[in-house]
N, C-alpha and C. Protein backbone atom coordinates (compact mmCIF):
# COMPACT_ATOMS: atom_id res chain seq x y z
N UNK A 1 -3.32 17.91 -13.78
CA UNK A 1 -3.55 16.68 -13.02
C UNK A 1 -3.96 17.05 -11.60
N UNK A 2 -4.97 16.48 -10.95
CA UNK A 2 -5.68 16.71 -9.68
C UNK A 2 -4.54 15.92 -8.70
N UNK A 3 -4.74 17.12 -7.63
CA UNK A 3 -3.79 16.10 -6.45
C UNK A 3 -3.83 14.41 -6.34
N UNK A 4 -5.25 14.16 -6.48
CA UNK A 4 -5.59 12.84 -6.22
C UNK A 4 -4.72 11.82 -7.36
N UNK A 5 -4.48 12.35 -8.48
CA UNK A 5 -4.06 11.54 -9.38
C UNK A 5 -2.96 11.48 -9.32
N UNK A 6 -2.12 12.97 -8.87
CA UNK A 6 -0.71 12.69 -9.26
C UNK A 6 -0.43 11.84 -7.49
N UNK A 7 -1.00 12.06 -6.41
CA UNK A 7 -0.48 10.90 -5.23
C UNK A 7 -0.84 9.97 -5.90
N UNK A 8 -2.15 8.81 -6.48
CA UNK A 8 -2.46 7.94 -7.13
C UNK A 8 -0.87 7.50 -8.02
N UNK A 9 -0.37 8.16 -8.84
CA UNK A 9 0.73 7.92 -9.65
C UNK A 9 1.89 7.78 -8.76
N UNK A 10 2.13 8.54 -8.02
CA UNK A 10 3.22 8.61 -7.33
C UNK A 10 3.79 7.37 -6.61
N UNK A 11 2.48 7.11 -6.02
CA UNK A 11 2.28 5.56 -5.23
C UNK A 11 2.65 4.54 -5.89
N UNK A 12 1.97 4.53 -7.58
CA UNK A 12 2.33 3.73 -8.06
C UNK A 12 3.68 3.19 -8.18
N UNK A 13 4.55 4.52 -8.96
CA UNK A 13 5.50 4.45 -9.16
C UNK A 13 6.76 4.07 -8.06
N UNK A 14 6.62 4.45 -7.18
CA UNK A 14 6.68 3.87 -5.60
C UNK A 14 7.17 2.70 -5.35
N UNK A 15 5.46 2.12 -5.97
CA UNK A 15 5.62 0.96 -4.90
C UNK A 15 5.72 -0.37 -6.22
N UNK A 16 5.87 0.10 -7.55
CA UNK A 16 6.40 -0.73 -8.27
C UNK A 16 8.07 -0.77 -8.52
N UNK A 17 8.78 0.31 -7.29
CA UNK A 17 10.18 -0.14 -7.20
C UNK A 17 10.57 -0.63 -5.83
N UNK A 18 9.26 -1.50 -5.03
CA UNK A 18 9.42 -1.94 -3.76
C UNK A 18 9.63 -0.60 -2.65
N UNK A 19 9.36 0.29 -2.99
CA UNK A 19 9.70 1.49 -2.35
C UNK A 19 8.32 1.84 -1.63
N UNK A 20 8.08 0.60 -0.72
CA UNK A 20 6.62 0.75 0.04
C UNK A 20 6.61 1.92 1.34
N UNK A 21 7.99 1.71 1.87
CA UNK A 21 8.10 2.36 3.45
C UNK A 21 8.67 3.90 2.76
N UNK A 22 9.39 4.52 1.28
CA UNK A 22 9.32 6.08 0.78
C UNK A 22 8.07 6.24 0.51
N UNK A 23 7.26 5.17 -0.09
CA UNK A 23 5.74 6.07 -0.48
C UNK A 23 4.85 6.28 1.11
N UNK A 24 5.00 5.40 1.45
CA UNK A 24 4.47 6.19 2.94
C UNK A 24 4.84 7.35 3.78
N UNK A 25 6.56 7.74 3.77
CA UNK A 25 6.95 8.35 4.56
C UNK A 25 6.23 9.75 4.04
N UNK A 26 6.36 9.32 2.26
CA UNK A 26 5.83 10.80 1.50
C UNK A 26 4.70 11.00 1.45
N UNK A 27 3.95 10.01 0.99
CA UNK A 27 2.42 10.56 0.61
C UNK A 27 1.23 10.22 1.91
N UNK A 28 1.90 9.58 2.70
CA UNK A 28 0.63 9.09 4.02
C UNK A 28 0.32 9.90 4.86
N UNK A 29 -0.47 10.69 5.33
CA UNK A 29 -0.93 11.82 6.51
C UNK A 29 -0.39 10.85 7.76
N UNK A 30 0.31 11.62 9.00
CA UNK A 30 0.78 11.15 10.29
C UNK A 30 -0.77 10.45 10.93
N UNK A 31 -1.43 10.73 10.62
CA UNK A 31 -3.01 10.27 10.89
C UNK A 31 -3.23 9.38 10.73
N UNK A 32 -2.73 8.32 9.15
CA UNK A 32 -3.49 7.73 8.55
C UNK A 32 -3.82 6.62 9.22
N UNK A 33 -5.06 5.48 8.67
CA UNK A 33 -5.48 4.18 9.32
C UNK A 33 -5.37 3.70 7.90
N UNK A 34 -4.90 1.91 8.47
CA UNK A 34 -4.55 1.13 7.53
C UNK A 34 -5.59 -0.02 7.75
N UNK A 35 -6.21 -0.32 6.72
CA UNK A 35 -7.77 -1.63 7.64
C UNK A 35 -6.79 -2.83 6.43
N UNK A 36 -7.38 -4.15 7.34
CA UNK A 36 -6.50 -5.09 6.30
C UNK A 36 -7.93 -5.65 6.21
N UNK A 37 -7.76 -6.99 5.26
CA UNK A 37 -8.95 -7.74 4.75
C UNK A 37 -9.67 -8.04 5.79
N UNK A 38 -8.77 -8.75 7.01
CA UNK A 38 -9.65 -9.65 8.29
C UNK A 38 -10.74 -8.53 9.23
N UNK A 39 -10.18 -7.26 8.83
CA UNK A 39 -10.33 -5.93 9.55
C UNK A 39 -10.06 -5.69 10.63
N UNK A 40 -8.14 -6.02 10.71
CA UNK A 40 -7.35 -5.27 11.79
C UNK A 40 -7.31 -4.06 10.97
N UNK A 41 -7.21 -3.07 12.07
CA UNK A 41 -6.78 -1.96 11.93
C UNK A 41 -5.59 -1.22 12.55
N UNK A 42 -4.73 -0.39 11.76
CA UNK A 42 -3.31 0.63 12.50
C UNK A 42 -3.54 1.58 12.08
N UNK A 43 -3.07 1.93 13.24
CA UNK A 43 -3.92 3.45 12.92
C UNK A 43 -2.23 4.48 13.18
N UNK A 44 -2.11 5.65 12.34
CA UNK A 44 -1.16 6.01 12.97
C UNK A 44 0.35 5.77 11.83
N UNK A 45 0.97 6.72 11.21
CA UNK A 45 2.08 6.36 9.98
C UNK A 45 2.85 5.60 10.55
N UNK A 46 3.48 6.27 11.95
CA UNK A 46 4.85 5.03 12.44
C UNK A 46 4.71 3.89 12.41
N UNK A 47 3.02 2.96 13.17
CA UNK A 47 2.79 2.16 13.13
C UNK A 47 2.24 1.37 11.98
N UNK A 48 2.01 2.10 10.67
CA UNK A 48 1.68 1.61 9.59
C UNK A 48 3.22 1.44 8.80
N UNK A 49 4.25 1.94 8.57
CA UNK A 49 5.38 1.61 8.71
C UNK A 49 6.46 1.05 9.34
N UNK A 50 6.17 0.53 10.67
CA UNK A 50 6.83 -0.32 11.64
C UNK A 50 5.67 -1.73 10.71
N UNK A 51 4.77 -1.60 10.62
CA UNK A 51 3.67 -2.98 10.39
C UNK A 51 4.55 -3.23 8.71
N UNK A 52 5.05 -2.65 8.03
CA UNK A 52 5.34 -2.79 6.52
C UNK A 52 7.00 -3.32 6.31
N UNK A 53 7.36 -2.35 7.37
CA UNK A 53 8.93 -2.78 7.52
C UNK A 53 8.67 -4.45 8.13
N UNK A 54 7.83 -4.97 8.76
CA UNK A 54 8.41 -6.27 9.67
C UNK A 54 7.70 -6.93 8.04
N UNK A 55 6.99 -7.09 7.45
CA UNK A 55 6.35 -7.71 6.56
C UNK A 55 7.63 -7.68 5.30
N UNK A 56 8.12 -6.63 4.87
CA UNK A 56 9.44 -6.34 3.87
C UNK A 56 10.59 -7.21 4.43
N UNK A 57 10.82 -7.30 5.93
CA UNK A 57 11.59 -8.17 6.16
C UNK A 57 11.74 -9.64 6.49
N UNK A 58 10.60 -9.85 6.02
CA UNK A 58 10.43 -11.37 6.50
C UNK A 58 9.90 -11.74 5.09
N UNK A 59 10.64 -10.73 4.15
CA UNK A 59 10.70 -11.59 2.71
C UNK A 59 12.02 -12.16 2.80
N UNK A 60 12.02 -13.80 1.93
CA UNK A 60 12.97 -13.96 1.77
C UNK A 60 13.74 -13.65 0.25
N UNK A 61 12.51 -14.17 -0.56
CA UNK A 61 12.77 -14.02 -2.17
C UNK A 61 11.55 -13.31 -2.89
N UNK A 62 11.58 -12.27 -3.39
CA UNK A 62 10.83 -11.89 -4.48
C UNK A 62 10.50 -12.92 -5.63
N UNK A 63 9.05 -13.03 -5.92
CA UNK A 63 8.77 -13.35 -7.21
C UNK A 63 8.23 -12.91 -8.25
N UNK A 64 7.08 -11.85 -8.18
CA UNK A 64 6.68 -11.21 -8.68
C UNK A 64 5.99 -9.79 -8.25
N UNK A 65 5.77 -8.73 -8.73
CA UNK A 65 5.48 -7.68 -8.01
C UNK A 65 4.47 -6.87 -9.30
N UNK A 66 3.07 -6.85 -9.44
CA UNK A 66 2.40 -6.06 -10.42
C UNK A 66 1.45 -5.07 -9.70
N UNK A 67 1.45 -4.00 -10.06
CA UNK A 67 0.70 -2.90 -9.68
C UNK A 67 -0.03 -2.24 -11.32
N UNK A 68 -1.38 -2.05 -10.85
CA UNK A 68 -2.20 -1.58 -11.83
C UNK A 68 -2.44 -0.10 -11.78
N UNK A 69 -2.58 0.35 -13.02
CA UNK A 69 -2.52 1.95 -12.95
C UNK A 69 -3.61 2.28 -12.36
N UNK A 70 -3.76 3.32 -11.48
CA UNK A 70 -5.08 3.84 -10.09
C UNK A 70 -6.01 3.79 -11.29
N UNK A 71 -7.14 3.97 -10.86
CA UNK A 71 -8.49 4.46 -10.85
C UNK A 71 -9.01 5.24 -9.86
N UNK A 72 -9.17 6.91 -10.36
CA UNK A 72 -9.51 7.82 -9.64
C UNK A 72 -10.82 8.45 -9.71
N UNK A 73 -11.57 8.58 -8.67
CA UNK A 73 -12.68 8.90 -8.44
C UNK A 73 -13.09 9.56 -7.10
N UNK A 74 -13.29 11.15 -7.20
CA UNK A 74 -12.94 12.50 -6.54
C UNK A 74 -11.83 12.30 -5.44
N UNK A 75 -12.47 11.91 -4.21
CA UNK A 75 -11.25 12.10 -3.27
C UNK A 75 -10.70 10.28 -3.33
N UNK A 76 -10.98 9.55 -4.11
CA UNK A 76 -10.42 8.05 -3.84
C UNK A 76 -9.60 7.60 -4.93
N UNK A 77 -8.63 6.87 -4.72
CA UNK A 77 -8.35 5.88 -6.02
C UNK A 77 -8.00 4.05 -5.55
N UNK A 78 -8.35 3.64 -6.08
CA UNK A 78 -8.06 2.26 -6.58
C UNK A 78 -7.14 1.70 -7.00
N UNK A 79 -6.29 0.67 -6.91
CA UNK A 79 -5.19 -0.14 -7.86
C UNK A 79 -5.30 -1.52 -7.16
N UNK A 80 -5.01 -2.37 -7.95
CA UNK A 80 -4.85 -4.08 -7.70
C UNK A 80 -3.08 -4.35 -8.12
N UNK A 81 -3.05 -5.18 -6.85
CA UNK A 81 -1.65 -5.41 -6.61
C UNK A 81 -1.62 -6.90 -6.39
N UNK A 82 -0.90 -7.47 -7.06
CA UNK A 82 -0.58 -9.04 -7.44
C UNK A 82 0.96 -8.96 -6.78
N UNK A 83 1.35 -9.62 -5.65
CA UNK A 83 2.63 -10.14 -5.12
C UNK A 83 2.99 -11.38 -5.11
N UNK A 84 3.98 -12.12 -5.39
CA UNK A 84 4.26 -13.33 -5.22
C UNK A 84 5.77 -13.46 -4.52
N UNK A 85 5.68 -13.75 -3.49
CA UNK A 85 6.78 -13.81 -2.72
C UNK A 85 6.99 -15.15 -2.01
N UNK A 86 8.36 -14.86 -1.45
CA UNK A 86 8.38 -16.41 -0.33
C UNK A 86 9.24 -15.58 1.06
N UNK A 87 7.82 -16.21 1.97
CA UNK A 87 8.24 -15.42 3.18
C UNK A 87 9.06 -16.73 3.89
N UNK A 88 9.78 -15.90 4.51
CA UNK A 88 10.54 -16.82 5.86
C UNK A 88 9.85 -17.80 6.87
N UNK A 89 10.25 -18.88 6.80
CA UNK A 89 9.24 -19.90 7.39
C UNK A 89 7.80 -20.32 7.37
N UNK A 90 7.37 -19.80 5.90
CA UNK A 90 6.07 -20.13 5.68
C UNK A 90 5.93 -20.56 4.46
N UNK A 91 7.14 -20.41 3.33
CA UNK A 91 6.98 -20.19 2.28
C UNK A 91 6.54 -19.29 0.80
N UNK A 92 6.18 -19.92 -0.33
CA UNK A 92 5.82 -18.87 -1.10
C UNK A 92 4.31 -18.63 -0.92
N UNK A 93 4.30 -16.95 -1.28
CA UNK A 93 2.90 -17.29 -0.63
C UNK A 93 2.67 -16.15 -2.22
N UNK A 94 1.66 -16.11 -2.52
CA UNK A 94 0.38 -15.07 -3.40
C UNK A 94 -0.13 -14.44 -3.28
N UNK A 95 -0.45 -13.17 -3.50
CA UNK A 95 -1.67 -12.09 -2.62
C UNK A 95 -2.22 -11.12 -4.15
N UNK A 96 -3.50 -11.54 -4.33
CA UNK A 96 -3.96 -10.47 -5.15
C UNK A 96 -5.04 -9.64 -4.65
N UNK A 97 -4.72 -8.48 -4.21
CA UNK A 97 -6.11 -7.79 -3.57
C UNK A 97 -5.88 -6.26 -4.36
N UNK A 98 -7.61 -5.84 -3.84
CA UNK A 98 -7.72 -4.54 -4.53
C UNK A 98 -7.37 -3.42 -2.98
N UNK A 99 -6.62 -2.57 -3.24
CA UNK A 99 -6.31 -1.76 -2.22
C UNK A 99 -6.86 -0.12 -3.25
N UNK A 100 -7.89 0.36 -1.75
CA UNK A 100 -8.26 1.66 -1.70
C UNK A 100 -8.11 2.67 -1.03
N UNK A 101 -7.92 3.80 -1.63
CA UNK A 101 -7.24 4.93 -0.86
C UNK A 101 -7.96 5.86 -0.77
N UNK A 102 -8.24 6.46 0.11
CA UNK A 102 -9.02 8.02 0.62
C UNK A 102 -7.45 9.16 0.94
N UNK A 103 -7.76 9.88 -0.14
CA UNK A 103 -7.28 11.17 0.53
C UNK A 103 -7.33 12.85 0.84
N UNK A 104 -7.34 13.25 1.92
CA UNK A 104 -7.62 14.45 2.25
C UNK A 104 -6.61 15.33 2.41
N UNK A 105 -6.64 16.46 2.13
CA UNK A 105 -5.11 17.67 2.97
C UNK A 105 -4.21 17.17 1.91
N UNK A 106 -4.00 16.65 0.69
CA UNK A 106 -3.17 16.26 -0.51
C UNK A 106 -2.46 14.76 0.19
N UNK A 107 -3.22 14.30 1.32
CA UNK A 107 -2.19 12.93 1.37
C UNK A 107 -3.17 11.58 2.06
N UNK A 108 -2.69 10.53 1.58
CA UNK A 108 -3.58 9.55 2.26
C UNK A 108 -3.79 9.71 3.29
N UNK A 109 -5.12 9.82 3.65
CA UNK A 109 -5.39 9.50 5.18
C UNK A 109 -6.02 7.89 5.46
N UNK A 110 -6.32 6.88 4.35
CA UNK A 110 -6.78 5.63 5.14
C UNK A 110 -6.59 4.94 3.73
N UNK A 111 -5.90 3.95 3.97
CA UNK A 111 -5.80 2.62 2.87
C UNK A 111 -6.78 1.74 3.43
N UNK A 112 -7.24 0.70 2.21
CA UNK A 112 -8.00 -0.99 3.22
C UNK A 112 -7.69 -1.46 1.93
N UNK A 113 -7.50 -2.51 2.30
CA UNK A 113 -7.38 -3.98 1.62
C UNK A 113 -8.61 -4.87 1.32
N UNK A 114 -8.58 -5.55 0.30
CA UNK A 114 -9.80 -6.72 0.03
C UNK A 114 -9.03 -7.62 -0.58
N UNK A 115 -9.16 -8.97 -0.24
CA UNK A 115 -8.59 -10.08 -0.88
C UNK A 115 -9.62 -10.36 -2.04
């Protein structure tokens, strides 16, 4: 298995036990940039984990959580992630986007998001 696949898996497995802020601490380069759909960007692990921790905590209730097995292709992989949650003072909200990963040196260096 190529580095790319087993981080690809790893992530998965990860982040289908809500274990968003261990798969970062492990597999994200101190480098990395995080682009979201609107195209903010964080650049930087602490701050891509300070940005994940305030979002994890301003869940109130889980509803659903699906992650699709990567799709790898040389240094990138792919997965679509379906959340259904209810955040604190906004309600339940839905998010299905495709999130892509570049990685170099065996660890992500840049996620982005697409709604």
């Amino acid at each position: 298995m190529t580095v790319v696949k087993r981080l690809a898996h790893n992530l998965v497995a990860l982040c289908r036990e809500w274990k968003f802020p261990e798969a970062q601490a492990t597999l994200f380069h101190e480098a990395a940039v995080n682009i979201e759909p609107d195209g903010r960007i964080t650049e930087g692990l602490p701050a891509i984990m300070a940005k994940e921790r305030q979002f994890l905590d301003s869940i109130e209730e889980r509803h659903l959580l699906e992650i699709s097995e990567p799709v790898v292709a040389d240094d990138y992989f792919a997965i679509q992630l379906l959340v259904d949650v209810t955040i604190k003072g906004f309600g339940r909200r839905t998010r299905n986007e495709l999130c892509i990963y570049h990685v170099a040196d065996g660890k992500i260096v840049r996620e982005q998001f697409f709604y």
